[in-house]
C-alpha atoms as a PDB file:
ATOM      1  CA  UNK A   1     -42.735-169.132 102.821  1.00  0.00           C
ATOM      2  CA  UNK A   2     -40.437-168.642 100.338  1.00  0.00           C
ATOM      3  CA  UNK A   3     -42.060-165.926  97.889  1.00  0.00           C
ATOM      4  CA  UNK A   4     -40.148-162.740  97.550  1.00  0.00           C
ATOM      5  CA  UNK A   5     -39.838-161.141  94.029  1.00  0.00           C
ATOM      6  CA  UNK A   6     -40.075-157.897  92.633  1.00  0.00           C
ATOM      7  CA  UNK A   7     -40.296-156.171  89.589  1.00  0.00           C
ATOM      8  CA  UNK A   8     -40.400-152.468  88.940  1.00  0.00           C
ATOM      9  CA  UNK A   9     -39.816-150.570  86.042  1.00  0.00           C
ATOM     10  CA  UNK A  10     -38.555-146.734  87.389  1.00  0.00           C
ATOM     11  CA  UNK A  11     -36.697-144.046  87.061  1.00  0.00           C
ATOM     12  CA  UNK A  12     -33.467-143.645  88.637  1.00  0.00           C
ATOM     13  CA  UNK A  13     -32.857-140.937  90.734  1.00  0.00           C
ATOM     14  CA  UNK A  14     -29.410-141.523  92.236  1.00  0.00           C
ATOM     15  CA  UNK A  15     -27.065-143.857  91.963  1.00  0.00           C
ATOM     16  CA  UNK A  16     -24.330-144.030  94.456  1.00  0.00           C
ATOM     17  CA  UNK A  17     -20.473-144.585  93.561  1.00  0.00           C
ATOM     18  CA  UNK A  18     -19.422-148.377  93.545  1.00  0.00           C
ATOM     19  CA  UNK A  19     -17.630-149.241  96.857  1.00  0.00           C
ATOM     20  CA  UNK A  20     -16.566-153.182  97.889  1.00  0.00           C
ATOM     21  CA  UNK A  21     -17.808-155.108 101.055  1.00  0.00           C
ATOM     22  CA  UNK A  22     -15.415-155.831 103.806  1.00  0.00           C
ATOM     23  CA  UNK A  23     -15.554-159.287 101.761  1.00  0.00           C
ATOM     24  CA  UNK A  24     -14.351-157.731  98.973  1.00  0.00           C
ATOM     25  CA  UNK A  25     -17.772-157.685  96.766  1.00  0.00           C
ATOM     26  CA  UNK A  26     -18.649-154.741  95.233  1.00  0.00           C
ATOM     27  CA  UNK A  27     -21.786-152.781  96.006  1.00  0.00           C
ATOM     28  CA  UNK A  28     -23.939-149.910  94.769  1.00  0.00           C
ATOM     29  CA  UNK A  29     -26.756-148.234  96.507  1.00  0.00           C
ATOM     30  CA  UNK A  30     -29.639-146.678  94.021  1.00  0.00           C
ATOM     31  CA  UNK A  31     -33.135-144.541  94.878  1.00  0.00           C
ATOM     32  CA  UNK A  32     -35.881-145.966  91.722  1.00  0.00           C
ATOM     33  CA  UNK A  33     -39.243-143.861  91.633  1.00  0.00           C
ATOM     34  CA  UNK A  34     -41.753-146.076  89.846  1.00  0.00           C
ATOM     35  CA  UNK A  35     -45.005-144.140  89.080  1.00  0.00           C
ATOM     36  CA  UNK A  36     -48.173-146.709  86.921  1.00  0.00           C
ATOM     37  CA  UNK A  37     -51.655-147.414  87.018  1.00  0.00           C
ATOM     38  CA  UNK A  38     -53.009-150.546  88.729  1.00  0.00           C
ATOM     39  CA  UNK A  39     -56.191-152.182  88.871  1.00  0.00           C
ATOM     40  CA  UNK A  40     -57.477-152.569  92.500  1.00  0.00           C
ATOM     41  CA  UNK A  41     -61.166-153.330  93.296  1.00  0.00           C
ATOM     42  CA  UNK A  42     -62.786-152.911  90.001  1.00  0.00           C
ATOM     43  CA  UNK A  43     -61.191-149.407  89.687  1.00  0.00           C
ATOM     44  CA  UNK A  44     -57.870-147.674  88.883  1.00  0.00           C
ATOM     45  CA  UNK A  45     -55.100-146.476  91.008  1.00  0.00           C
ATOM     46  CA  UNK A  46     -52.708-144.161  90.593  1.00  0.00           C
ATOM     47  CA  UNK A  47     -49.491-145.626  92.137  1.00  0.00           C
ATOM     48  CA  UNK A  48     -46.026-143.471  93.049  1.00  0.00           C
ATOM     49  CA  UNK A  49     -43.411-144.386  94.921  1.00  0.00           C
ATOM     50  CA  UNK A  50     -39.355-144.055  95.546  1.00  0.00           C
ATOM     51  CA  UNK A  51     -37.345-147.611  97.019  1.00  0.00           C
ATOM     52  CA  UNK A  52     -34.152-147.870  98.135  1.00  0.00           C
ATOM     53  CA  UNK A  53     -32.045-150.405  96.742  1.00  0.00           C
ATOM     54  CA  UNK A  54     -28.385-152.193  96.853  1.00  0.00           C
ATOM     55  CA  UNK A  55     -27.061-154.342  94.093  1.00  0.00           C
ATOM     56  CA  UNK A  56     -24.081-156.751  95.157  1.00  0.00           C
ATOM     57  CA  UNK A  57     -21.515-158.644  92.935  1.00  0.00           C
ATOM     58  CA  UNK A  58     -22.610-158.711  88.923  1.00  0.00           C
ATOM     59  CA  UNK A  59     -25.449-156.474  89.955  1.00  0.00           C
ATOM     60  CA  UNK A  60     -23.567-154.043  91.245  1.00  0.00           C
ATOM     61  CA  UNK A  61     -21.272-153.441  88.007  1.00  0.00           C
ATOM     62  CA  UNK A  62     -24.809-153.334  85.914  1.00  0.00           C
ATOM     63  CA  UNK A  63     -26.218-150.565  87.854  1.00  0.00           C
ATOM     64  CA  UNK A  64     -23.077-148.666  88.115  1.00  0.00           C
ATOM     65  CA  UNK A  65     -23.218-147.916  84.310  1.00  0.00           C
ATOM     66  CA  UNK A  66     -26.483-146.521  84.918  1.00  0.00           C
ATOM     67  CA  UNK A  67     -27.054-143.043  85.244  1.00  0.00           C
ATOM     68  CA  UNK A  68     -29.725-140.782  87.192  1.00  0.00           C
ATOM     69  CA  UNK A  69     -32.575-139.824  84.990  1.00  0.00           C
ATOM     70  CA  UNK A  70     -32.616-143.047  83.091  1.00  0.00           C
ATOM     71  CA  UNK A  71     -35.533-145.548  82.945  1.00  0.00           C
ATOM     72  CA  UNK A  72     -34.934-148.821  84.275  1.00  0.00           C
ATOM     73  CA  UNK A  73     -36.439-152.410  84.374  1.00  0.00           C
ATOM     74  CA  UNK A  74     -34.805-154.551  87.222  1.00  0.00           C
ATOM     75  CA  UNK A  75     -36.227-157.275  89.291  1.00  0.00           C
ATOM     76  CA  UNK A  76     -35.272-158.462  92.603  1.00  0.00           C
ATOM     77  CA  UNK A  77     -36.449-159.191  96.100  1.00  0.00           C
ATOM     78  CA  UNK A  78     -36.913-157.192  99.477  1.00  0.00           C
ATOM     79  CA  UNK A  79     -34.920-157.695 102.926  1.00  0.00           C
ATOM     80  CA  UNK A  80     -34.328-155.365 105.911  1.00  0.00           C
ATOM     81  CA  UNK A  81     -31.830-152.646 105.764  1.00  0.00           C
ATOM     82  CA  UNK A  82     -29.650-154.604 108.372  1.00  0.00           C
ATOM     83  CA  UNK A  83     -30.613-156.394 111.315  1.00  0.00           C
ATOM     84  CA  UNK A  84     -31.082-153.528 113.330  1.00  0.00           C
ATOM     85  CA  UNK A  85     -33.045-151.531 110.665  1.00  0.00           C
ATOM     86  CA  UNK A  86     -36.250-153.115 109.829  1.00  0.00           C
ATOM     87  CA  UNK A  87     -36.494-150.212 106.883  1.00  0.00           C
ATOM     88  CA  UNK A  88     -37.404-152.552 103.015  1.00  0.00           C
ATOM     89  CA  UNK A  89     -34.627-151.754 100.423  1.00  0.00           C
ATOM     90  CA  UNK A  90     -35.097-153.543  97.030  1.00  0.00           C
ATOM     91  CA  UNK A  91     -31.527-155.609  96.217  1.00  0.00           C
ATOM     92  CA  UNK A  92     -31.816-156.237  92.855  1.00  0.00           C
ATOM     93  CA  UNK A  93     -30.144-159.112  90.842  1.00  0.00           C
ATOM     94  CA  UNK A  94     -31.256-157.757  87.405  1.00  0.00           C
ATOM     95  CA  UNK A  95     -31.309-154.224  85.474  1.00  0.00           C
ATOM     96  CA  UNK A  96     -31.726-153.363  81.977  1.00  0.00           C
ATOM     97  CA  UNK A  97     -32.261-150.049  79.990  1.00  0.00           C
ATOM     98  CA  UNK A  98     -36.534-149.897  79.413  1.00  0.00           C
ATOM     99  CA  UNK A  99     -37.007-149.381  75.517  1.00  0.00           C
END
């Protein structure tokens, strides 16, 4: 198995101050709502939700010039919290402003 990718375009609704890994990479921590309609069985669904997410290295810098409120596209995949957390956070490798 090696599928794991994730788009979403949202809204962001926090986006934490950049800090650096013990390794010295930087990292930022964001909250996205995405809100659409979907097609499931023949019908339409009205679909919200709000993800955690982390961006590390280039990603990180990218996000931090982001600001709450704003509309984002990013793309990504989805891992555990940590290895003792089995919570999904999105890590994203890819942001841009939605036009």
């Amino acid at each position: 198995m090696n599928a794991n990718a994730v788009t979403l375009t949202g809204t962001l609704l926090a986006v934490e101050p950049l800090r650096h890994t013990p390794a010295g990479l930087p990292l930022v921590g964001f909250k996205l709502a995405h809100e659409s309609e979907q097609s499931e069985a023949g019908m339409m669904r009205k679909v919200m939700c709000e993800i955690d997410g982390v961006a590390i290295g280039e990603s990180a810098a990218a996000v931090a010039t982001h600001k709450p409120g704003e509309i984002v596209n990013v793309s990504g995949f989805l891992a555990r919290k940590d290895r003792t957390n089995p919570k999904l956070i999105l890590h994203i490798t890819h942001i841009e402003k939605d036009h």
